[in-house]
N, C-alpha and C. Protein backbone atom coordinates (compact mmCIF):
# COMPACT_ATOMS: atom_id res chain seq x y z
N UNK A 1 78.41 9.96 19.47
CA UNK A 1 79.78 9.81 19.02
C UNK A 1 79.82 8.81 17.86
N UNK A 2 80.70 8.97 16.57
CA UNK A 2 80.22 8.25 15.57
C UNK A 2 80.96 6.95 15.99
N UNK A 3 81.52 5.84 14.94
CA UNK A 3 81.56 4.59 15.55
C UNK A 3 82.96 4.47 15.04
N UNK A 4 83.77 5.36 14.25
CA UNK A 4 84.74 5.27 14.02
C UNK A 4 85.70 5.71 14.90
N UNK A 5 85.26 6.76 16.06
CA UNK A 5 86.13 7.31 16.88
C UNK A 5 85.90 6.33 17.59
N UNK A 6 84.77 5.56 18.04
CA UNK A 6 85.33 4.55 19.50
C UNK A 6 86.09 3.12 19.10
N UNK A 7 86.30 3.21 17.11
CA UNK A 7 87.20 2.18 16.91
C UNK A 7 88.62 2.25 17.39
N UNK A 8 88.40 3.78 16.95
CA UNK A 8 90.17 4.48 16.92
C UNK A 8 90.53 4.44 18.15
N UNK A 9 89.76 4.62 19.36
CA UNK A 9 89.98 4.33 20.66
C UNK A 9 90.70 3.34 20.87
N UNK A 10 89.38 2.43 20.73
CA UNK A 10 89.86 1.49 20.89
C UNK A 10 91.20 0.45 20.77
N UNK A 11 91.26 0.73 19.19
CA UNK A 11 91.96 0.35 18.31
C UNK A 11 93.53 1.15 19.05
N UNK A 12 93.86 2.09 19.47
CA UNK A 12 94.74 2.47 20.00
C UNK A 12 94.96 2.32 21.74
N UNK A 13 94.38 2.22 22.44
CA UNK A 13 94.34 2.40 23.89
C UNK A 13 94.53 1.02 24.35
N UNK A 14 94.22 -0.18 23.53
CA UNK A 14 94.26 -1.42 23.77
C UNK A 14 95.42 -2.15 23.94
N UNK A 15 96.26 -2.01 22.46
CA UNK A 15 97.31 -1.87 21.77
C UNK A 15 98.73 -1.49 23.31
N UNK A 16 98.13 -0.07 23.36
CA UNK A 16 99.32 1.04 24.20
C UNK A 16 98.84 0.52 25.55
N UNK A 17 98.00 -0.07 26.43
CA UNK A 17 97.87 -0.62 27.60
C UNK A 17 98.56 -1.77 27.81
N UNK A 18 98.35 -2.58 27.12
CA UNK A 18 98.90 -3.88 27.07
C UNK A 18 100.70 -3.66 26.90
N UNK A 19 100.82 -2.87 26.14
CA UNK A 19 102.34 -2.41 25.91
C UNK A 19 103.15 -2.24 27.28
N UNK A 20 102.19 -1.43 27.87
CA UNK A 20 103.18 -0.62 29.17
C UNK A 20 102.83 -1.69 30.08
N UNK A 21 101.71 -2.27 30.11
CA UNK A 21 101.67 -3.69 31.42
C UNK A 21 102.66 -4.63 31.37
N UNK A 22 103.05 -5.22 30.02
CA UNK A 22 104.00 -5.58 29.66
C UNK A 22 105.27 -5.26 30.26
N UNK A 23 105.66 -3.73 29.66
CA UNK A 23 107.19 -3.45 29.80
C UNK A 23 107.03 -3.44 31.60
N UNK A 24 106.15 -3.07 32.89
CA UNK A 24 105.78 -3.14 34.15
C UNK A 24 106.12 -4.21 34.37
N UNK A 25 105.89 -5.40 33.57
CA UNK A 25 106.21 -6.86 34.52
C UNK A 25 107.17 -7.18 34.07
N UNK A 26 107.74 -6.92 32.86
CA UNK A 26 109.31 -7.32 33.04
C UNK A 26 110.21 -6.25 34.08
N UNK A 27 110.20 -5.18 34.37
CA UNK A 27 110.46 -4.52 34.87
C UNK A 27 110.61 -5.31 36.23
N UNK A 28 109.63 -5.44 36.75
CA UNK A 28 109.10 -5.65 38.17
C UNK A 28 110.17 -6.86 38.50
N UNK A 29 109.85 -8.27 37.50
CA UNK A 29 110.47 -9.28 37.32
C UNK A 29 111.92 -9.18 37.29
N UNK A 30 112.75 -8.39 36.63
CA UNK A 30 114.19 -8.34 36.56
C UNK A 30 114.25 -7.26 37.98
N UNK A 31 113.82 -6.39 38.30
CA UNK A 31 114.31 -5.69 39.58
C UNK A 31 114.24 -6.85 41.07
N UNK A 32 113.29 -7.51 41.04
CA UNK A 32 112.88 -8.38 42.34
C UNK A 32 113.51 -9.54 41.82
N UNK A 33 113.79 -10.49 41.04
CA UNK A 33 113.62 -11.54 40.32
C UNK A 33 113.19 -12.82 40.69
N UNK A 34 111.54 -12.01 41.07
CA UNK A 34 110.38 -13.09 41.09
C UNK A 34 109.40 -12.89 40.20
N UNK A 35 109.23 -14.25 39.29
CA UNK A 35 108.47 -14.17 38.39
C UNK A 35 106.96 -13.51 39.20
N UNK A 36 106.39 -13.69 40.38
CA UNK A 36 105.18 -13.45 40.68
C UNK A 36 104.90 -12.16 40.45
N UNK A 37 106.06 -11.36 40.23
CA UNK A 37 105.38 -10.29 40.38
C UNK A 37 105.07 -9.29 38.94
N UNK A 38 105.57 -10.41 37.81
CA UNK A 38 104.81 -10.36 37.21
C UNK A 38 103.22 -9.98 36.64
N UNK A 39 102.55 -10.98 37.79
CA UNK A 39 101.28 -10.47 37.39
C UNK A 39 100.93 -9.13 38.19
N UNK A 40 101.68 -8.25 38.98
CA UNK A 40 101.25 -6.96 38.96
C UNK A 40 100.97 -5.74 38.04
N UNK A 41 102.36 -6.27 36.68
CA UNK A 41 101.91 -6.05 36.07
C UNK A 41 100.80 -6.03 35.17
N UNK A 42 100.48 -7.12 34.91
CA UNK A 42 99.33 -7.67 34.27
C UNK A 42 97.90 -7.25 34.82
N UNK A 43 97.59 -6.92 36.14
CA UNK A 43 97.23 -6.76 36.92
C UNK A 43 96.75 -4.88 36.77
N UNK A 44 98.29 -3.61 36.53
CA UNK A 44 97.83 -2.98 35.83
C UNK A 44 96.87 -2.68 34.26
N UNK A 45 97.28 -4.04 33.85
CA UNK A 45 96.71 -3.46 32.26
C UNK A 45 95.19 -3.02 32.52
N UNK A 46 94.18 -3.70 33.44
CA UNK A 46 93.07 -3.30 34.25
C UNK A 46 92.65 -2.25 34.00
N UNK A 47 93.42 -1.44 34.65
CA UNK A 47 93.11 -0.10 35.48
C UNK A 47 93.38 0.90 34.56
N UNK A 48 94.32 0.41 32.72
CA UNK A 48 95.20 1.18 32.29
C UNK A 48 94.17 1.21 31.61
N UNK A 49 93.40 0.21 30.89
CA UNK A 49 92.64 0.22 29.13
C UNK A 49 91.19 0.87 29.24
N UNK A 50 90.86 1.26 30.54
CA UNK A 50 89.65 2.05 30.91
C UNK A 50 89.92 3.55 30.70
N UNK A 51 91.19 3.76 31.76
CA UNK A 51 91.54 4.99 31.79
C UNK A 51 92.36 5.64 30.67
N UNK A 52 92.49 4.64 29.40
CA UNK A 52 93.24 5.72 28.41
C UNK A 52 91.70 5.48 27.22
N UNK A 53 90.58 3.96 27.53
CA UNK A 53 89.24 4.89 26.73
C UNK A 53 88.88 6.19 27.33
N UNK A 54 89.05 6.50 28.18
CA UNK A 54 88.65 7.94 28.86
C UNK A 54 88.74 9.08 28.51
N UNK A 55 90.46 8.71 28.37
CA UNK A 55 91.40 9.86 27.92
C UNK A 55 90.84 9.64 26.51
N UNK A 56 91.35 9.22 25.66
CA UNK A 56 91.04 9.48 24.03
C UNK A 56 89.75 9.62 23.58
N UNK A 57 88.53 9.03 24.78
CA UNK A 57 87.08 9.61 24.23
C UNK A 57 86.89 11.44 24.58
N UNK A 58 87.45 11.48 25.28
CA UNK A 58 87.88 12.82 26.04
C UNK A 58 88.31 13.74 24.91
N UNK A 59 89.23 13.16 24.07
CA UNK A 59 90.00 13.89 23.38
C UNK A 59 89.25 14.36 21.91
N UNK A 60 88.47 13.10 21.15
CA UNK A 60 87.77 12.98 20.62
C UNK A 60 86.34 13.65 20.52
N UNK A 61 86.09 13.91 21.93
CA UNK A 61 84.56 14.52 21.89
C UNK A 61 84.88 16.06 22.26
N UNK A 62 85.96 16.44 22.43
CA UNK A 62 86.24 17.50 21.97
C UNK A 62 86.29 18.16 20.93
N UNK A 63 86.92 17.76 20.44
CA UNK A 63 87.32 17.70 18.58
C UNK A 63 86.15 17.80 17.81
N UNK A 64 85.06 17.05 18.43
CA UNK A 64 83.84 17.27 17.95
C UNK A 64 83.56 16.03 16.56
């Protein structure tokens, strides 16, 4: 895989994980209004920035 697609990955999936962990803990935070639960969100970004390199290497090594 050349080195520009696992920038673009990168460079995008990082970005858009952190985004939605984000908008998750304010979420979480104004519905409960305990800051702790906060870090559940945070907590997703984890699970998120693996599974969208996945998806977009996925997408990419298709494409060829």
């Amino acid at each position: 895989m050349p080195l520009w697609k696992i920038v673009v990955g990168a460079g995008v999936s990082i970005p858009v994980g952190l985004l939605f962990s984000l908008l998750v803990s304010v979420v979480l935070v104004q519905i409960f209004n305990d800051p702790a639960f906060a870090f559940i969100g945070l907590g997703l970004l984890w699970l998120f920035i693996p599974l969208a390199f996945a998806i977009i290497g996925m997408i990419f090594w298709r494409q060829g």
